[in-house]
Protein backbone atom coordinates (compact mmCIF):
# COMPACT_ATOMS: atom_id res chain seq x y z
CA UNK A 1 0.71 -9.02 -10.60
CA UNK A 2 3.46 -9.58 -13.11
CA UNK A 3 6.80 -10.33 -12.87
CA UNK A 4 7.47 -6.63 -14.44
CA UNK A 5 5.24 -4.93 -12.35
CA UNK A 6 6.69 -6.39 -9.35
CA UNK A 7 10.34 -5.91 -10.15
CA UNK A 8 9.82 -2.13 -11.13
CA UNK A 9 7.32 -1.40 -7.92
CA UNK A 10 10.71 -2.77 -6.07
CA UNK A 11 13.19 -0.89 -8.01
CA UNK A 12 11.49 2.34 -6.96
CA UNK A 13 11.90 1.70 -3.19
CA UNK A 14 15.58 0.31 -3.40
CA UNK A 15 16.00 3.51 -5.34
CA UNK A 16 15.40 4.95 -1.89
CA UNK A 17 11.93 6.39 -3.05
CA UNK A 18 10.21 8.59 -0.24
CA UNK A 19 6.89 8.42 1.68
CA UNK A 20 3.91 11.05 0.27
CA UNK A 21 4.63 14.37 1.26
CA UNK A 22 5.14 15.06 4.90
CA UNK A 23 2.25 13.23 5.90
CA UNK A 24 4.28 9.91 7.02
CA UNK A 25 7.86 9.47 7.40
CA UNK A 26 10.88 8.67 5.13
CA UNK A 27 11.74 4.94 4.79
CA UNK A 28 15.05 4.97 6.45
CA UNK A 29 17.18 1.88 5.93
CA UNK A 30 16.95 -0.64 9.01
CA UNK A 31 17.91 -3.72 10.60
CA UNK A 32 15.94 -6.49 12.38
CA UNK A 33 12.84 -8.15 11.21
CA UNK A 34 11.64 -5.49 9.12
CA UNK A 35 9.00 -6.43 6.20
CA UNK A 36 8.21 -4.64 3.05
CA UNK A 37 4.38 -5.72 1.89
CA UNK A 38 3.92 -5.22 -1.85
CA UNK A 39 -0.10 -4.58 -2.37
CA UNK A 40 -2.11 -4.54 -5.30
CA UNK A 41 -5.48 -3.40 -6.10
CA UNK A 42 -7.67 -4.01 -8.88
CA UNK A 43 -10.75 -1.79 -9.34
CA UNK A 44 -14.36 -2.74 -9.78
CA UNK A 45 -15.07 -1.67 -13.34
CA UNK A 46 -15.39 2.52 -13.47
CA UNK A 47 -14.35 2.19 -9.81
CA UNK A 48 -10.54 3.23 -10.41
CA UNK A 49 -10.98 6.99 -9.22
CA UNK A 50 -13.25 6.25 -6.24
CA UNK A 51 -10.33 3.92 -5.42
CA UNK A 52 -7.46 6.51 -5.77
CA UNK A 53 -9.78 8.69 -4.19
CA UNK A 54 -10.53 6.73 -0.98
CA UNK A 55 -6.43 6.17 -0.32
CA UNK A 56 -6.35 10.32 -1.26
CA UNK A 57 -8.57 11.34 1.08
CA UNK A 58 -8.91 8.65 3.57
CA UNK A 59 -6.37 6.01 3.96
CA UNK A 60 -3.29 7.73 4.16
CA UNK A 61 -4.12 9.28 7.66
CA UNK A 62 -5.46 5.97 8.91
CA UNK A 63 -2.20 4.16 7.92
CA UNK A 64 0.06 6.49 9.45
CA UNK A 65 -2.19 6.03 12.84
CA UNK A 66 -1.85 2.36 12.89
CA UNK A 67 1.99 1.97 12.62
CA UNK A 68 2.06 1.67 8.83
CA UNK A 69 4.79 3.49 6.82
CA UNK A 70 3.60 4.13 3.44
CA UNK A 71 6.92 3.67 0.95
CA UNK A 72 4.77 4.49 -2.07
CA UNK A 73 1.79 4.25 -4.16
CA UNK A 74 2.14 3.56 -8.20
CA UNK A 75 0.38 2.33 -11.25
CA UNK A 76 1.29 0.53 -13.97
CA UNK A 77 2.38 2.70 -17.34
CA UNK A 78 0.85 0.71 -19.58
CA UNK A 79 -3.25 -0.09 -20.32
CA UNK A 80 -5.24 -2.03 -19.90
CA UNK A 81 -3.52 -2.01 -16.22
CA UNK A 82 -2.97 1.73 -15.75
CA UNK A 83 -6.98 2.00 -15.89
CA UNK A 84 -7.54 -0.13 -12.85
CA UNK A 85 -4.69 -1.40 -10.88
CA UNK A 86 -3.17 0.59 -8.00
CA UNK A 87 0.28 -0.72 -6.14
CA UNK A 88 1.93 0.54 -3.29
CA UNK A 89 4.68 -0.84 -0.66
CA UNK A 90 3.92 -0.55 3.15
CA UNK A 91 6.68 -1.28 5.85
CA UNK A 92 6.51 -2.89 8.82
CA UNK A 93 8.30 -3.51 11.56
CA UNK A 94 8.12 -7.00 11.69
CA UNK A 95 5.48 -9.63 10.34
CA UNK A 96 3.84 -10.15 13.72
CA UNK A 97 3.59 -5.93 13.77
CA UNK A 98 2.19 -6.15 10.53
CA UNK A 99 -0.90 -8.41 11.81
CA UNK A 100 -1.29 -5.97 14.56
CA UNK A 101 -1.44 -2.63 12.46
CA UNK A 102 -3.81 -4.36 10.07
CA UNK A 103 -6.21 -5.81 12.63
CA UNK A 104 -6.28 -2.54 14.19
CA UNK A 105 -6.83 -1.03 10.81
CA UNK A 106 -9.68 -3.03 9.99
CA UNK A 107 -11.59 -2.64 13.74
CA UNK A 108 -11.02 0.95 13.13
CA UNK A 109 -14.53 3.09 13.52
CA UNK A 110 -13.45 5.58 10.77
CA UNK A 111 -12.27 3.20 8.27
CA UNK A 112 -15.64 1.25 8.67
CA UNK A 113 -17.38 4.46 8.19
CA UNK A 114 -15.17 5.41 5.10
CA UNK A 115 -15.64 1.68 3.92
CA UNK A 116 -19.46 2.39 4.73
CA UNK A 117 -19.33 5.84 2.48
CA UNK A 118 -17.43 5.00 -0.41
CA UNK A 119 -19.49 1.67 -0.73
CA UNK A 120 -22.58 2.79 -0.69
CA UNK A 121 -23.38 2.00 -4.09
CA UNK A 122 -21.11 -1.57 -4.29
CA UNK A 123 -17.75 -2.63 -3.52
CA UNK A 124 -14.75 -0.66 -5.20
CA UNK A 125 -12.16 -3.30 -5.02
CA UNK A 126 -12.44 -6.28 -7.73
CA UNK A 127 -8.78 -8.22 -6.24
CA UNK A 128 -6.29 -7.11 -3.75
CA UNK A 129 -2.93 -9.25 -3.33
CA UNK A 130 -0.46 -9.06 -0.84
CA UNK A 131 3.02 -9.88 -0.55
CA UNK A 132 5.12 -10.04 2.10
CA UNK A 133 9.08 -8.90 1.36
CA UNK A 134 12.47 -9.30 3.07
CA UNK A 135 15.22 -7.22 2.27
CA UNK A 136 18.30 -9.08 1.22
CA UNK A 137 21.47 -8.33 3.11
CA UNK A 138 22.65 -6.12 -0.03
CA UNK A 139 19.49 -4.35 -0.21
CA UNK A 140 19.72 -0.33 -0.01
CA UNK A 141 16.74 -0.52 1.50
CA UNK A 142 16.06 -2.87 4.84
């Protein structure tokens, strides 16, 4: 991911940007060992919908089971990115919570089967990076 993209995925969150809908809770500014993880997607060619589709319809609901808070999802505003590159910010208790929610994400038997569904005709995801994020102590958002 770029510099750019980075830097305005983060503006929107310390801009206090909300969670989608009333499906998963606000971010709320807190203290400890908190971690923000900055992912990004890039689709298998004419896979972009059946990737913004799968998080839609899918992967929301199995985030919010397994600990995750979803901060936001975005894409770039500008081709050739915007036609197959999805971002969005998770955050996590700590790192070590982070490990567990995705392990239990992973061994979960409806994400296999949604994995299993969407697939069935080849994988949708070309690259997906992942950063992990601490907040600064003069961060809105922590």
């Amino acid at each position: 991911m770029t510099k750019g993209l980075m830097a305005a995925a983060l503006c929107m969150v310390a801009a206090g940007a909300t969670t989608m809908g009333d499906a998963m809770p606000a971010a709320q500014a807190q203290g400890g060992d908190r971690v923000f993880e900055l992912r990004t997607y890039t689709a298998q060619p004419g896979k972009f919908d059946a990737m913004k589709n799968r998080f839609r319809d899918h992967i929301i609901p199995l985030f919010k089971k397994h600990n995750m808070t979803l901060i936001g999802f975005w894409t770039p505003a500008d081709a050739p990115a915007s036609e197959n590159t999805l971002i969005y910010v998770l955050a996590h208790p700590s790192r070590e919570a982070a490990k567990k929610n995705w392990d239990a994400f992973r061994a979960d038997p409806e994400r296999v089967k949604v994995w299993a569904e969407t697939e069935k005709d080849g994988p949708i995801n070309l690259k997906v990076d992942s950063v992990y994020l601490n907040a600064l102590d003069f961060s809105p958002i922590k």
